[in-house]
C-alpha atoms as a PDB file:
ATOM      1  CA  UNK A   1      15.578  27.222 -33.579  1.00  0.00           C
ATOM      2  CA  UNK A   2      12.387  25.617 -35.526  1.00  0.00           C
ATOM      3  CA  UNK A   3      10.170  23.034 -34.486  1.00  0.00           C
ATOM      4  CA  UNK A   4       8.481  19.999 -36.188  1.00  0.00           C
ATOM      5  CA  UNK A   5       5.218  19.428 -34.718  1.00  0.00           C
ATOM      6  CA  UNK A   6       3.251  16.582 -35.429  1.00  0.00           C
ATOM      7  CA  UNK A   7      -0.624  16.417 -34.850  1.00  0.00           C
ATOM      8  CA  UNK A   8      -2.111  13.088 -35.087  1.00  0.00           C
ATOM      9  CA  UNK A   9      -5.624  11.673 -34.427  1.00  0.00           C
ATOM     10  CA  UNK A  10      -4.707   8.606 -32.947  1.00  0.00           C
ATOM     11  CA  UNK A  11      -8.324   7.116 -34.217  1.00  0.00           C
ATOM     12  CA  UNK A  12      -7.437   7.701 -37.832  1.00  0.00           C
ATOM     13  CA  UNK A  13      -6.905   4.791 -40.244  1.00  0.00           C
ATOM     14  CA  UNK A  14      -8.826   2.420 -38.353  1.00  0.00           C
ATOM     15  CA  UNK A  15      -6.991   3.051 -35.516  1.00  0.00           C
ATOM     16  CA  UNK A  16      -3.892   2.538 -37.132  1.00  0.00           C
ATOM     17  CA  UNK A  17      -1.869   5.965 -37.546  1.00  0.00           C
ATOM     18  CA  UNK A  18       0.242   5.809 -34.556  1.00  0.00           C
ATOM     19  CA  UNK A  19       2.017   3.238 -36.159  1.00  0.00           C
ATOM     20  CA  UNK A  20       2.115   5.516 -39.348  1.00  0.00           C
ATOM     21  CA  UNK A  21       3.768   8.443 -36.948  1.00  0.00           C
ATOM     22  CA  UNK A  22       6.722   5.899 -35.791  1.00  0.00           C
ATOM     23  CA  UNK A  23       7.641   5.758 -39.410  1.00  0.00           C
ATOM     24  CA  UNK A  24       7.087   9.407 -40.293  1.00  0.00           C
ATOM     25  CA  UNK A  25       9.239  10.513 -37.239  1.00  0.00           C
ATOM     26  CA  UNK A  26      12.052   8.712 -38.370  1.00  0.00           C
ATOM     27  CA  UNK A  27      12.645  11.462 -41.495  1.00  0.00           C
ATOM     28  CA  UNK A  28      12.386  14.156 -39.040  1.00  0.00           C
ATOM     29  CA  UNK A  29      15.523  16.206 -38.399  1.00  0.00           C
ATOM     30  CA  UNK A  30      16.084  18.070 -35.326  1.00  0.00           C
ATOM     31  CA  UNK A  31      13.517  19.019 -33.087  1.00  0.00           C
ATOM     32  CA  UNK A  32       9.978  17.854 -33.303  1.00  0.00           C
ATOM     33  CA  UNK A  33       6.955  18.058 -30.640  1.00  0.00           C
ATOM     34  CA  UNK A  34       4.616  14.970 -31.019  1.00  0.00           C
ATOM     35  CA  UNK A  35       0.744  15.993 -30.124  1.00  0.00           C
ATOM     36  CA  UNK A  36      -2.384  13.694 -29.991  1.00  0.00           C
ATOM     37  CA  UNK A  37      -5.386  15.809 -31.500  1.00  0.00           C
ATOM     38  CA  UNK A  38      -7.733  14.106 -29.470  1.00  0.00           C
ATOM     39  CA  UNK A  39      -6.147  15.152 -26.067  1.00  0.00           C
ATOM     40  CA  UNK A  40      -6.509  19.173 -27.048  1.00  0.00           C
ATOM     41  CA  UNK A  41      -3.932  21.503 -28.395  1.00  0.00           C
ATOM     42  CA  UNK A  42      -4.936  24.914 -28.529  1.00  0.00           C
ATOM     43  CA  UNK A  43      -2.134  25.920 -26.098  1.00  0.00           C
ATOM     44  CA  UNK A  44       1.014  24.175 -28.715  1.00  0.00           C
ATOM     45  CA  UNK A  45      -0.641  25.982 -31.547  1.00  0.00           C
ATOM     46  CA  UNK A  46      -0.161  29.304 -29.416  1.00  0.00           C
ATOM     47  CA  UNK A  47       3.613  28.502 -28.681  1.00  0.00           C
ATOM     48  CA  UNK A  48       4.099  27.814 -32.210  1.00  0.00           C
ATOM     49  CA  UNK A  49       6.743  30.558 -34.066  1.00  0.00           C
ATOM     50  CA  UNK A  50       6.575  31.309 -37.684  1.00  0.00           C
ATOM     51  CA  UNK A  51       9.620  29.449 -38.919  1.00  0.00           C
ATOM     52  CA  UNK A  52       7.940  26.558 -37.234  1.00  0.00           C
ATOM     53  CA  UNK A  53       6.709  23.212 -39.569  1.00  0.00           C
ATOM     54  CA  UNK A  54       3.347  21.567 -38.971  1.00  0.00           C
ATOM     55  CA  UNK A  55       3.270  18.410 -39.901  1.00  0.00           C
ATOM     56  CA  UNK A  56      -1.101  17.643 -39.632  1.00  0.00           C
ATOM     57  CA  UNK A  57      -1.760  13.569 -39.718  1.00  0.00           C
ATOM     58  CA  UNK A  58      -5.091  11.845 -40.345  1.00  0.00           C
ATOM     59  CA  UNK A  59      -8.483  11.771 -42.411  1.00  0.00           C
ATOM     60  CA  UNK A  60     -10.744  14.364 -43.566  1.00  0.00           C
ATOM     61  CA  UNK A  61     -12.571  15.132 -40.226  1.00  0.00           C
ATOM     62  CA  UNK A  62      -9.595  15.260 -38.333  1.00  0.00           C
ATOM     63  CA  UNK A  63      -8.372  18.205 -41.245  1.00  0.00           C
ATOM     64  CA  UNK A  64     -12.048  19.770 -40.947  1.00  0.00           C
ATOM     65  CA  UNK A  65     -11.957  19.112 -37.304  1.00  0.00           C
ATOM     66  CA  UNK A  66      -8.593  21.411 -37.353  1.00  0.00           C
ATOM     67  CA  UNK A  67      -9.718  23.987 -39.770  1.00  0.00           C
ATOM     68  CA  UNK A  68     -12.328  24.723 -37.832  1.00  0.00           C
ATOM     69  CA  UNK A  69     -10.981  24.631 -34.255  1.00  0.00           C
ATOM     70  CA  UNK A  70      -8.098  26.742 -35.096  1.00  0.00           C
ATOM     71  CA  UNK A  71     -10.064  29.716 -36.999  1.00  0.00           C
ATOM     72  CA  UNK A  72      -7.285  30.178 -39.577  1.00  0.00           C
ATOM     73  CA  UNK A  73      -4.606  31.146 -36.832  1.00  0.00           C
END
């Protein structure tokens, strides 16, 4: 069965975006895995299947910051 998972920088928006996650999760069906970007997550992008949805929430660095930590896997 797919996954949801949402990666959030918790510092984004002023500080702001975990309140922007509470509303986001809220039109997410089934399962989702919740993961704050600043606390590492190589190992969830490694369990991660193909049919899986990632769901990537913040600014520019923390999309450059992800781009570049995942090497295009």
């Amino acid at each position: 069965m797919s996954k949801v998972y949402v990666f959030y920088n918790p510092l984004a928006n002023n500080g702001r975006s975990e309140e922007a996650i509470g509303s986001l999760l809220k039109t997410i069906e089934g399962e989702h895995v919740l993961c704050d970007m600043t606390k590492g997550y190589s190992d969830i992008i490694g369990e991660m299947g193909a049919e899986d949805t990632l769901i990537l929430c913040g600014g520019d660095g923390t999309l450059n910051r992800f781009i570049n930590e995942t090497d295009g896997s």
